[in-house]
PDB file of N, CA and C in Angstrom:
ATOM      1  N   UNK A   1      24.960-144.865  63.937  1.00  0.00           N
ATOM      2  CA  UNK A   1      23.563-144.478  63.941  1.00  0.00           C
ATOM      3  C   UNK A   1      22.688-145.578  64.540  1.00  0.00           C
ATOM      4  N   UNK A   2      23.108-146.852  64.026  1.00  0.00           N
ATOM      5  CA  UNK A   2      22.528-147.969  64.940  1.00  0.00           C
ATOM      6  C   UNK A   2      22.588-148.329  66.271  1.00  0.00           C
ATOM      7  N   UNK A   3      23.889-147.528  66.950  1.00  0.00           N
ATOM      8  CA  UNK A   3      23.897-147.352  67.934  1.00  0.00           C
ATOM      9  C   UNK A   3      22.772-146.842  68.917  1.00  0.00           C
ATOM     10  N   UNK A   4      22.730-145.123  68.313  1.00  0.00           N
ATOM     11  CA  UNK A   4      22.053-144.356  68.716  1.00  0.00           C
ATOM     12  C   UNK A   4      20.584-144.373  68.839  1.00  0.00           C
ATOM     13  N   UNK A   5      19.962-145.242  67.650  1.00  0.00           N
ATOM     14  CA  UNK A   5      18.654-145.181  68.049  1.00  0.00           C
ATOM     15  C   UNK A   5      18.355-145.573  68.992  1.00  0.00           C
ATOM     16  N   UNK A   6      18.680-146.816  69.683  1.00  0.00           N
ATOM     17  CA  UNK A   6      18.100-147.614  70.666  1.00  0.00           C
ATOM     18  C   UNK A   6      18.497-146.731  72.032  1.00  0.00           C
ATOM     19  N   UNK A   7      19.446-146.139  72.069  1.00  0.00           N
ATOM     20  CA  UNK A   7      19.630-145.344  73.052  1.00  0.00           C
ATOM     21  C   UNK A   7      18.792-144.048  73.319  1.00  0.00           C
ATOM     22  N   UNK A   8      18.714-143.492  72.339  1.00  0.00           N
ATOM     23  CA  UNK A   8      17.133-142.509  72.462  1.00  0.00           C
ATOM     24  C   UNK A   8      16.090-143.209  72.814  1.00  0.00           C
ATOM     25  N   UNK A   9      15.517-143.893  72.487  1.00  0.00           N
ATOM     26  CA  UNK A   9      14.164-144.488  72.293  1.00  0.00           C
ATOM     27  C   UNK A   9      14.431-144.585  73.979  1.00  0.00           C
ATOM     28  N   UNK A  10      15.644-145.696  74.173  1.00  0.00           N
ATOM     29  CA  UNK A  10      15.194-145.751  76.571  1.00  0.00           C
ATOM     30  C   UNK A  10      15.558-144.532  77.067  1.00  0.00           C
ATOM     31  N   UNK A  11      15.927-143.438  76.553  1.00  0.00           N
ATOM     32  CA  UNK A  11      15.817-142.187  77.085  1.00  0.00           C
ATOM     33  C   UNK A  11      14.249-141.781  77.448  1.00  0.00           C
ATOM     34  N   UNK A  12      13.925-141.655  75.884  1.00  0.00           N
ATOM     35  CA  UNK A  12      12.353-141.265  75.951  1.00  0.00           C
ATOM     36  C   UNK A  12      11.419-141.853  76.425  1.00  0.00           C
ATOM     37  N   UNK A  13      11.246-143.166  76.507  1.00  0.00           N
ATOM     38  CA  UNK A  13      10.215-144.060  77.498  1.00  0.00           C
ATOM     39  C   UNK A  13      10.924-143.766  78.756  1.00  0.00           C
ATOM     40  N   UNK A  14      12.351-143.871  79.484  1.00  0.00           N
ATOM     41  CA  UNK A  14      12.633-143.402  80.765  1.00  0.00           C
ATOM     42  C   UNK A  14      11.704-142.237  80.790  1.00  0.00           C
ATOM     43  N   UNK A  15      11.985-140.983  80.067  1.00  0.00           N
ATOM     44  CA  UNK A  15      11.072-139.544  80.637  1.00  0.00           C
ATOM     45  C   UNK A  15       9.662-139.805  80.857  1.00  0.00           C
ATOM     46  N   UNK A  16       9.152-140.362  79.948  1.00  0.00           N
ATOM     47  CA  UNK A  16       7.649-140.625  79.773  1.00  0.00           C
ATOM     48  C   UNK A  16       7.122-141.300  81.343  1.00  0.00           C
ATOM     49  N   UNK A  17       7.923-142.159  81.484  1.00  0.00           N
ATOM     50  CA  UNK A  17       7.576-142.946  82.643  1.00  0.00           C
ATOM     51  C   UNK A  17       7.739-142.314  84.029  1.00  0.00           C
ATOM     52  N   UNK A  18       8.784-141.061  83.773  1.00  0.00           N
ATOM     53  CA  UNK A  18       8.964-140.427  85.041  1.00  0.00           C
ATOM     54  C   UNK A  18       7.780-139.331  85.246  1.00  0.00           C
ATOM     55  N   UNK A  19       7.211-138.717  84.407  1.00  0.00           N
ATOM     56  CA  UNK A  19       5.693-138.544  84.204  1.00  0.00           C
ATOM     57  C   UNK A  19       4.661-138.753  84.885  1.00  0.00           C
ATOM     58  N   UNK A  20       4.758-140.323  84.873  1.00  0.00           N
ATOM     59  CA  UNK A  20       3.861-141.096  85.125  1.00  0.00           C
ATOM     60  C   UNK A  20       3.307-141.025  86.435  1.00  0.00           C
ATOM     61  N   UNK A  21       5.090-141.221  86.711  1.00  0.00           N
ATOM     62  CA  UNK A  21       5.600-142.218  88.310  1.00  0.00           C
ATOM     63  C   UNK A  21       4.926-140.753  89.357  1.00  0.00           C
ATOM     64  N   UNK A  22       5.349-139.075  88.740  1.00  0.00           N
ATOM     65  CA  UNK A  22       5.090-138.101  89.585  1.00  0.00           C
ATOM     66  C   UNK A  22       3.930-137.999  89.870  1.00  0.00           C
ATOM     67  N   UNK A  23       3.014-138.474  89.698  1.00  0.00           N
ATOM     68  CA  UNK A  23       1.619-137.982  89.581  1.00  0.00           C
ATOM     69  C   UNK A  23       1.095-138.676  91.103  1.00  0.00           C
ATOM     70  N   UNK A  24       0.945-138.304  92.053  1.00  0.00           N
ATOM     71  CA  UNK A  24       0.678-139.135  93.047  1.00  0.00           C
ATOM     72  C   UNK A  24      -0.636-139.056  93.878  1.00  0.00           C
ATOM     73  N   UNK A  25      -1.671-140.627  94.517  1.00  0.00           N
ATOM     74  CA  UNK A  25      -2.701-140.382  95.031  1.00  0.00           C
ATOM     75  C   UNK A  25      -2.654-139.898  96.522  1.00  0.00           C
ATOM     76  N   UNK A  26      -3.391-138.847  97.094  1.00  0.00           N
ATOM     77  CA  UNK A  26      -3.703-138.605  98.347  1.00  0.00           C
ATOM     78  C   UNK A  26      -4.633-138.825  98.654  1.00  0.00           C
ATOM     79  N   UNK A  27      -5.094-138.967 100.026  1.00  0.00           N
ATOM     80  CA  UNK A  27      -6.232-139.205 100.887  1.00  0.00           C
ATOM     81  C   UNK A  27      -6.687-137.936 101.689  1.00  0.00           C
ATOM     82  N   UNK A  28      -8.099-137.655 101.630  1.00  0.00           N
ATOM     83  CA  UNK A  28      -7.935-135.923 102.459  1.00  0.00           C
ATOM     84  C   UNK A  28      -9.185-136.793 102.936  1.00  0.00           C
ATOM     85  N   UNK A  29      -9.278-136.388 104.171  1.00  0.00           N
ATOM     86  CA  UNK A  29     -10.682-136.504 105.284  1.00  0.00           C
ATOM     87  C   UNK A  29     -10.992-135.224 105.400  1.00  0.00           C
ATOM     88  N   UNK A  30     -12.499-135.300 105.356  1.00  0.00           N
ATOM     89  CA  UNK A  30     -13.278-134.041 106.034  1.00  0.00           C
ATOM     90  C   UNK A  30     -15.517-134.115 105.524  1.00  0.00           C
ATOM     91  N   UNK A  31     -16.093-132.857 105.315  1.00  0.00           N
ATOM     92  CA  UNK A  31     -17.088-133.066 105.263  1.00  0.00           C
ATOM     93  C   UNK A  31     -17.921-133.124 103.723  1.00  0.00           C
ATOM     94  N   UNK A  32     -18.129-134.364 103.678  1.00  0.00           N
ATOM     95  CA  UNK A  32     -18.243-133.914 102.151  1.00  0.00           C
ATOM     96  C   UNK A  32     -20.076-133.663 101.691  1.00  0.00           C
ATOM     97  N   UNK A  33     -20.210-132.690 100.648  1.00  0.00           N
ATOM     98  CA  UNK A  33     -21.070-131.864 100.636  1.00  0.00           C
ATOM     99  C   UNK A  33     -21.816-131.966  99.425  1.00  0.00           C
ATOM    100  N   UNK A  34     -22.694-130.965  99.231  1.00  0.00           N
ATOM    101  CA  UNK A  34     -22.942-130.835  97.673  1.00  0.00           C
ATOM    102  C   UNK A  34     -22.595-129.548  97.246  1.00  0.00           C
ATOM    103  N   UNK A  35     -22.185-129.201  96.092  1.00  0.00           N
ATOM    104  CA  UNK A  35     -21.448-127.794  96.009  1.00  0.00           C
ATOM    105  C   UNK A  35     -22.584-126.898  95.218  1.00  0.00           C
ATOM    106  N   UNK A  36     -23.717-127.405  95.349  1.00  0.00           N
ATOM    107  CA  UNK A  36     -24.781-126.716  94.958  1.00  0.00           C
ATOM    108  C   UNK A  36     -25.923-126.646  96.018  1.00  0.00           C
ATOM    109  N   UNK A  37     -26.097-127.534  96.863  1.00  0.00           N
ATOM    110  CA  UNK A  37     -27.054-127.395  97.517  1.00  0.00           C
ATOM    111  C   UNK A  37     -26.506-126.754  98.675  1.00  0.00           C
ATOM    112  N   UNK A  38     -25.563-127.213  99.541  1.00  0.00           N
ATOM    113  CA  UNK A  38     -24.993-127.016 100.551  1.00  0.00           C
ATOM    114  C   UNK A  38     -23.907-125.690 100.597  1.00  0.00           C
ATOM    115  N   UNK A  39     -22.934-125.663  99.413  1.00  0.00           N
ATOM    116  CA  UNK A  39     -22.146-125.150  99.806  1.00  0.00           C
ATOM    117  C   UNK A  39     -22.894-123.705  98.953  1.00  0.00           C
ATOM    118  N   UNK A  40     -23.850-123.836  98.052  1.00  0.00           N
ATOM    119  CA  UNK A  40     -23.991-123.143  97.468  1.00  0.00           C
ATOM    120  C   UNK A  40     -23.124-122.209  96.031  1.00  0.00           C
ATOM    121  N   UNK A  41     -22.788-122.678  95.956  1.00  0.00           N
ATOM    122  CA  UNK A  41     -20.847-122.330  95.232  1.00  0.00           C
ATOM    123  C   UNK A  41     -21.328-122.382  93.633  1.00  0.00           C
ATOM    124  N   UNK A  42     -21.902-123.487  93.182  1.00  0.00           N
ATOM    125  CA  UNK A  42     -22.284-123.739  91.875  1.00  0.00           C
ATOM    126  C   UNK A  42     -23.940-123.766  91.102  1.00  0.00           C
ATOM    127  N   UNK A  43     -23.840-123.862  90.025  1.00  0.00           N
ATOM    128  CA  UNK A  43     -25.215-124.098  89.631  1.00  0.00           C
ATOM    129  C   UNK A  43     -25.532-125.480  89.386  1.00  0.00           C
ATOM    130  N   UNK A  44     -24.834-126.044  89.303  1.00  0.00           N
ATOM    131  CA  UNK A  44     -24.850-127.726  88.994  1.00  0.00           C
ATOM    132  C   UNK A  44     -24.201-128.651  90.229  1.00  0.00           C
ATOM    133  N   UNK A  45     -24.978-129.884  90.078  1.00  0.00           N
ATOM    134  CA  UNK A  45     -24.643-130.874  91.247  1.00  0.00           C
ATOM    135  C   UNK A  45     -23.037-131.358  91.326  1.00  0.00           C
ATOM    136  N   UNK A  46     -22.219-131.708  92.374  1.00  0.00           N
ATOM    137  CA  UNK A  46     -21.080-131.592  92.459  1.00  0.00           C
ATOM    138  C   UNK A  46     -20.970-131.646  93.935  1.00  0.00           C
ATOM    139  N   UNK A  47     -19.965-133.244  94.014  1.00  0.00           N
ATOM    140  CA  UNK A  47     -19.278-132.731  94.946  1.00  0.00           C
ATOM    141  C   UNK A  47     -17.922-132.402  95.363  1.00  0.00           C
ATOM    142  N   UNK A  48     -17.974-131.977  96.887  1.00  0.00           N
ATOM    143  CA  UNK A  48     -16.973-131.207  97.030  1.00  0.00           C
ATOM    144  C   UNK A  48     -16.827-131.527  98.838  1.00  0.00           C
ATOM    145  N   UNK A  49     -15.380-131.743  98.805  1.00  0.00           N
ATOM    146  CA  UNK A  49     -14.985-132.338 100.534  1.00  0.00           C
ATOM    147  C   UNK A  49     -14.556-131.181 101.482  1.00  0.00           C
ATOM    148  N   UNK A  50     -14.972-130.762 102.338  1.00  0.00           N
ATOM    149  CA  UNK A  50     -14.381-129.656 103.011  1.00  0.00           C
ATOM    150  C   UNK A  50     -13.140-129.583 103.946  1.00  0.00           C
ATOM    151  N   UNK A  51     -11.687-129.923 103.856  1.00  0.00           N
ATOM    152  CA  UNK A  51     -11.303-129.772 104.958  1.00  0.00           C
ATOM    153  C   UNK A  51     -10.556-128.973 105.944  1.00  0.00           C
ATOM    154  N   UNK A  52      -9.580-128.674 106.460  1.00  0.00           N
ATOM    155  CA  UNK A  52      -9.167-128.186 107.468  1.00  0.00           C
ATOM    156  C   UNK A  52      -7.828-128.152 107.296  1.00  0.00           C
ATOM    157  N   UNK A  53      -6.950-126.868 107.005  1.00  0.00           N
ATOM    158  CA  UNK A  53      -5.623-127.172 106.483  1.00  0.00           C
ATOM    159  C   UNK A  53      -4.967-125.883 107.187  1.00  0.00           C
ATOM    160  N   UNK A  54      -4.000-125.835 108.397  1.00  0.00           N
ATOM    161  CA  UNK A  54      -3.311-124.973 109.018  1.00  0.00           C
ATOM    162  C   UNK A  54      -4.548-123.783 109.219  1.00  0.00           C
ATOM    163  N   UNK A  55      -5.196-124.364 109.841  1.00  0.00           N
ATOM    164  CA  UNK A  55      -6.785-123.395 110.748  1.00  0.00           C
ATOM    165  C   UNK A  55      -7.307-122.796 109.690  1.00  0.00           C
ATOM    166  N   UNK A  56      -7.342-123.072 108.134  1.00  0.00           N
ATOM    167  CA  UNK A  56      -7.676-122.200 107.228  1.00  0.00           C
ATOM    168  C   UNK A  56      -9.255-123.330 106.367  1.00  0.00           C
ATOM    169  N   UNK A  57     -10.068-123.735 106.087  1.00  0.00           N
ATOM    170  CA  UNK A  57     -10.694-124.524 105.465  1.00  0.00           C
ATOM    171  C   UNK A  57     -10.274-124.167 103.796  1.00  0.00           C
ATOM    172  N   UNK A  58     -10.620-125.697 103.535  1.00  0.00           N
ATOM    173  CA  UNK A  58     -10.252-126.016 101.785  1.00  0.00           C
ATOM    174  C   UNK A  58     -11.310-126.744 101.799  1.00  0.00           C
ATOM    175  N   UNK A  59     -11.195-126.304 100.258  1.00  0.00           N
ATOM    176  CA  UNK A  59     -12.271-127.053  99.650  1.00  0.00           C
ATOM    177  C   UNK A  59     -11.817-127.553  98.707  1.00  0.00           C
ATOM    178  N   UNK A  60     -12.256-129.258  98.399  1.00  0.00           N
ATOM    179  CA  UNK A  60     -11.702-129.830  96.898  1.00  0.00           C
ATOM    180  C   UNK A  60     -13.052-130.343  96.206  1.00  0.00           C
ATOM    181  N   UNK A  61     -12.703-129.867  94.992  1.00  0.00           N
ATOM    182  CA  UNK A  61     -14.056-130.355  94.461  1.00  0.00           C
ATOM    183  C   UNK A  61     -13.849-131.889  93.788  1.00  0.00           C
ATOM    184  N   UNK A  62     -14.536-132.263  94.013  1.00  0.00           N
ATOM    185  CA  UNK A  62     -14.449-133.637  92.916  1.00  0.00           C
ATOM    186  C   UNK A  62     -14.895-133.741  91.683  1.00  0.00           C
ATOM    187  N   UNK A  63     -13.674-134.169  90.669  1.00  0.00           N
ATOM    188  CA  UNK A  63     -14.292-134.182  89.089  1.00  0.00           C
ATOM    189  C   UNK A  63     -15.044-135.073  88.902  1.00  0.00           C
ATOM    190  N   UNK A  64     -15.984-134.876  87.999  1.00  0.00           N
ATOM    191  CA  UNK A  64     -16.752-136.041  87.500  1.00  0.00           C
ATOM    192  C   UNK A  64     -16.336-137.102  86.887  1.00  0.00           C
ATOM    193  N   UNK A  65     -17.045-138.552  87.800  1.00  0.00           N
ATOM    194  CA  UNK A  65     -15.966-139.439  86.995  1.00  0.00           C
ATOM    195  C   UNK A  65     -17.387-140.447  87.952  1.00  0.00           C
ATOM    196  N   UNK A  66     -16.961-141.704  87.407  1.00  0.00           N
ATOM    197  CA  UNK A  66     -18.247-142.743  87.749  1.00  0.00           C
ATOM    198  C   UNK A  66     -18.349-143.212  89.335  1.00  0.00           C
ATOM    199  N   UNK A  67     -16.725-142.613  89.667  1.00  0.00           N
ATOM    200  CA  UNK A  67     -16.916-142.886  91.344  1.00  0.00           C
ATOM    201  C   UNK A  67     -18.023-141.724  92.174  1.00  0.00           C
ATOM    202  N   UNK A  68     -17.595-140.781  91.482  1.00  0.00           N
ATOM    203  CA  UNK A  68     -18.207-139.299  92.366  1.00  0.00           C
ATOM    204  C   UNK A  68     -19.779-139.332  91.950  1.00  0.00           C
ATOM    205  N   UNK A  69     -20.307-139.458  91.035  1.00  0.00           N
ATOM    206  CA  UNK A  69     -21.231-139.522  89.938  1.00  0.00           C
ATOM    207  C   UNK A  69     -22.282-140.999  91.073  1.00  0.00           C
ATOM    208  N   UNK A  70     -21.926-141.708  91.272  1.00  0.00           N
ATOM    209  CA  UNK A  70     -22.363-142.714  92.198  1.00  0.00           C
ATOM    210  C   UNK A  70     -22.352-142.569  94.026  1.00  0.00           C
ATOM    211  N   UNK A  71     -21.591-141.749  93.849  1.00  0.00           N
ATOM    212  CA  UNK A  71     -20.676-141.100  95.372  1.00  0.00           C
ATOM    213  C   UNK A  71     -22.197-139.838  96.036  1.00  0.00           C
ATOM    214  N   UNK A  72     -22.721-139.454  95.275  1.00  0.00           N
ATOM    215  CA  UNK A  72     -23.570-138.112  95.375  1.00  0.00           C
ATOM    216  C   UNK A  72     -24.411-138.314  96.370  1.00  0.00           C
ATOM    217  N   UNK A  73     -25.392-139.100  95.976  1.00  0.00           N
ATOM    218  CA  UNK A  73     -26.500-139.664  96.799  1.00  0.00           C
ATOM    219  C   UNK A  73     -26.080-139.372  98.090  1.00  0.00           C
ATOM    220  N   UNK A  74     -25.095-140.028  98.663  1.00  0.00           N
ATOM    221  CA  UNK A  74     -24.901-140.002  99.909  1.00  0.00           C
ATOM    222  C   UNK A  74     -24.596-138.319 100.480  1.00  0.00           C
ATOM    223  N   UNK A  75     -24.052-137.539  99.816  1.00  0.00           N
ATOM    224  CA  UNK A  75     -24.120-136.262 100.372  1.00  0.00           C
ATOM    225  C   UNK A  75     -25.195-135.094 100.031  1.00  0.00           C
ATOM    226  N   UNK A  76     -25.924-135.326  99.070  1.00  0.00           N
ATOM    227  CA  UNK A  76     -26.551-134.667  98.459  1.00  0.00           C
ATOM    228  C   UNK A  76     -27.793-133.537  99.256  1.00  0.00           C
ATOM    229  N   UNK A  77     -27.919-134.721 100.054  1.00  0.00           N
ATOM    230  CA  UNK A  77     -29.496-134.177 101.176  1.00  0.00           C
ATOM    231  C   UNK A  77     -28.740-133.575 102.335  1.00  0.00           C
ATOM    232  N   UNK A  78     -27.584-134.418 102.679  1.00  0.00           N
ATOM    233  CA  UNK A  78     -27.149-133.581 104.207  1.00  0.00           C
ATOM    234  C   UNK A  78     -25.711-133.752 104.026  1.00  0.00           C
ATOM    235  N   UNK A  79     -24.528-133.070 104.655  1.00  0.00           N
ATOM    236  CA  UNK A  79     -23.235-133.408 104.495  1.00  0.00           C
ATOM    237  C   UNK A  79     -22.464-134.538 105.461  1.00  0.00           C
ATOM    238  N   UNK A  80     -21.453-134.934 104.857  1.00  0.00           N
ATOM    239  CA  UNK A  80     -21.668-136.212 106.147  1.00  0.00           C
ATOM    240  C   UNK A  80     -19.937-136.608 105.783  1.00  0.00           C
ATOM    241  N   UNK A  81     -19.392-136.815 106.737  1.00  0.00           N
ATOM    242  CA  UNK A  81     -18.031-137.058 107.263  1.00  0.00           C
ATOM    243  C   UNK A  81     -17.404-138.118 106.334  1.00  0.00           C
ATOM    244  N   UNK A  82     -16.551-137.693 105.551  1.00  0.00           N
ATOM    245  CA  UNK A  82     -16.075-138.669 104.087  1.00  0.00           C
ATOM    246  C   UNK A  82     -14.453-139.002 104.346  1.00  0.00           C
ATOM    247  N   UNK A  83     -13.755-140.172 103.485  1.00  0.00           N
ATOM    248  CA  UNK A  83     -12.486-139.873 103.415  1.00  0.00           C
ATOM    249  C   UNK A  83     -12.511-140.555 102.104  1.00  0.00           C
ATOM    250  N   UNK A  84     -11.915-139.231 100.833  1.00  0.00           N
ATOM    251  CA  UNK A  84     -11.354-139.926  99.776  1.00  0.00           C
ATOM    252  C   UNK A  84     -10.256-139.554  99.613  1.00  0.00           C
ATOM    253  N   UNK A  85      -9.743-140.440  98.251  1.00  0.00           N
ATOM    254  CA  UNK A  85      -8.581-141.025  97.662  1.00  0.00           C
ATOM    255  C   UNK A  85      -8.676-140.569  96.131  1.00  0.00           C
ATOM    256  N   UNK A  86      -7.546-139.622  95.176  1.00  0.00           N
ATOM    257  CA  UNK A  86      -7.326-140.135  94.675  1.00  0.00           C
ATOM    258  C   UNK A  86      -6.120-138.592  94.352  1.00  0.00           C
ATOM    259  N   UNK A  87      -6.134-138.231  93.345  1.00  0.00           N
ATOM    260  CA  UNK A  87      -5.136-137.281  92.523  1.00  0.00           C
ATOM    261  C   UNK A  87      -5.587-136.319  92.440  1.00  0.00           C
ATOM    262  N   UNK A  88      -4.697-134.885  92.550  1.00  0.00           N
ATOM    263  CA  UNK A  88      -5.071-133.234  93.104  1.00  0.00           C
ATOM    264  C   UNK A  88      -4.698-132.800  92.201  1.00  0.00           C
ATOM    265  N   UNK A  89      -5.139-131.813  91.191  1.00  0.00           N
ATOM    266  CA  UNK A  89      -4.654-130.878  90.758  1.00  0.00           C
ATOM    267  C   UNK A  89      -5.073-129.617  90.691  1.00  0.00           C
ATOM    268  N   UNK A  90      -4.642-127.901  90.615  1.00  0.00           N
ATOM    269  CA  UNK A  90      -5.128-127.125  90.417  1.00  0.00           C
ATOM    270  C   UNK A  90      -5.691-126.651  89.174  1.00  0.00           C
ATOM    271  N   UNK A  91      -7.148-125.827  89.363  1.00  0.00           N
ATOM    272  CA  UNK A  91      -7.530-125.271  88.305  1.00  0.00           C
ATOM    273  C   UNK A  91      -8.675-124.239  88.113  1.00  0.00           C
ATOM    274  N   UNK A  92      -8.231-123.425  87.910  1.00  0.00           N
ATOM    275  CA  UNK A  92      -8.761-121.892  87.954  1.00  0.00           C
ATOM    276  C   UNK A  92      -9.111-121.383  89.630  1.00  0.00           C
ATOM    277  N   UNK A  93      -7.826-121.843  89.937  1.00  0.00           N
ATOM    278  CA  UNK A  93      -7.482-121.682  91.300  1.00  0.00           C
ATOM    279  C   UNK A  93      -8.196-122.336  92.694  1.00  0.00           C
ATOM    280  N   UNK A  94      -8.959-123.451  92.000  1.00  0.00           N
ATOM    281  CA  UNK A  94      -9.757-124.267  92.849  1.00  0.00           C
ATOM    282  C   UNK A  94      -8.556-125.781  92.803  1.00  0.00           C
ATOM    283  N   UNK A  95      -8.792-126.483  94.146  1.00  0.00           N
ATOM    284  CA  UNK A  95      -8.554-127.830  94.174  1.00  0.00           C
ATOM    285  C   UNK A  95      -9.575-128.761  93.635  1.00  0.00           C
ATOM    286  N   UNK A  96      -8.820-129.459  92.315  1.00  0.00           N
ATOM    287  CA  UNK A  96     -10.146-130.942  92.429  1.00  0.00           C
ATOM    288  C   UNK A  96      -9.052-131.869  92.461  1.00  0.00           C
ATOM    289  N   UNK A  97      -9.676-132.707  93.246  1.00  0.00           N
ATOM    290  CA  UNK A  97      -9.982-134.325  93.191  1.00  0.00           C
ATOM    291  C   UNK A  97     -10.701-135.280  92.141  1.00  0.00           C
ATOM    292  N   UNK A  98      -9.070-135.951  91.734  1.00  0.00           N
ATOM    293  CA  UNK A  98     -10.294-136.971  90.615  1.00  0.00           C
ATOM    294  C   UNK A  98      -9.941-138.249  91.172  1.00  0.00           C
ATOM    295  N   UNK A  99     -11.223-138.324  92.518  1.00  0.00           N
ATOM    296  CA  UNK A  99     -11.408-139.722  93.133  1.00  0.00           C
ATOM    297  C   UNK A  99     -11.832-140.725  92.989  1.00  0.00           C
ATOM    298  N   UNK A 100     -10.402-141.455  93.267  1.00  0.00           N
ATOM    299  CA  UNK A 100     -10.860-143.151  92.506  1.00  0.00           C
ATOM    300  C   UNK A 100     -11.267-144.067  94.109  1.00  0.00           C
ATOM    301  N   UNK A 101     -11.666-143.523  94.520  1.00  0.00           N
ATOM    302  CA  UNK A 101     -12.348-144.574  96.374  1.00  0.00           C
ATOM    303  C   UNK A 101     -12.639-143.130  97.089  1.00  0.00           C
ATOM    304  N   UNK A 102     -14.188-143.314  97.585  1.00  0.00           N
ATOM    305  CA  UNK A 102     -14.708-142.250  98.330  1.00  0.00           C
ATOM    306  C   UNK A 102     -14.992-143.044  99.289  1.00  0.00           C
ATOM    307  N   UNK A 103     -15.209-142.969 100.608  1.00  0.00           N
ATOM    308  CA  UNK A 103     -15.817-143.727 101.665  1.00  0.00           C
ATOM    309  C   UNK A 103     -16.580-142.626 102.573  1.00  0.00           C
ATOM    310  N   UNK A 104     -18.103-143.247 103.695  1.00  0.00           N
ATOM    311  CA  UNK A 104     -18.343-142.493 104.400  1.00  0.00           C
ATOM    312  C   UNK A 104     -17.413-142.993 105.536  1.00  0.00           C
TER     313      UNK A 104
END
């Protein structure tokens, strides 16, 4: 039995960590907007990057978080040519982005 514990336990931190490791950041270029003023899409401020994926446009929205939240200003009044960075996931069949580096 003394065996065994220690051998579970680096099983389970191995899985945990493989978790971790899957979760990966991308970079998408395109126009980034406001998804209320511009894109019209929402009732609340938000943005959202437009790009260009096999002649079809996407849209990712960005979750709120202190990068995007600071990030606004700059798209808010007019849309303007962005490239961020960070982790994609789906949800309620929309793409967001929870970007950790936005750049114009």
């Amino acid at each position: 039995m003394r065996k065994l514990f220690p051998l579970l336990s680096v099983a389970v931190l191995s899985s945990g960590l493989t978790l971790v490791w899957a979760v990966e950041e991308v970079t998408i270029t395109g126009e980034g907007q406001c998804a209320k003023c511009s894109l019209k899409e929402t009732n609340f401020f938000n943005n959202a990057t437009v790009t260009e994926k096999d002649g079809e446009k996407v849209t990712y929205y960005l979750t709120k978080n202190a990068v995007s939240k600071a990030f606004h200003k700059n798209i808010c009044t007019e849309p303007k040519q962005v490239k961020a960075t960070g982790e994609v996931k789906e949800e309620q069949g929309k793409k967001m982005l929870n970007a950790s580096k936005i750049e114009v």
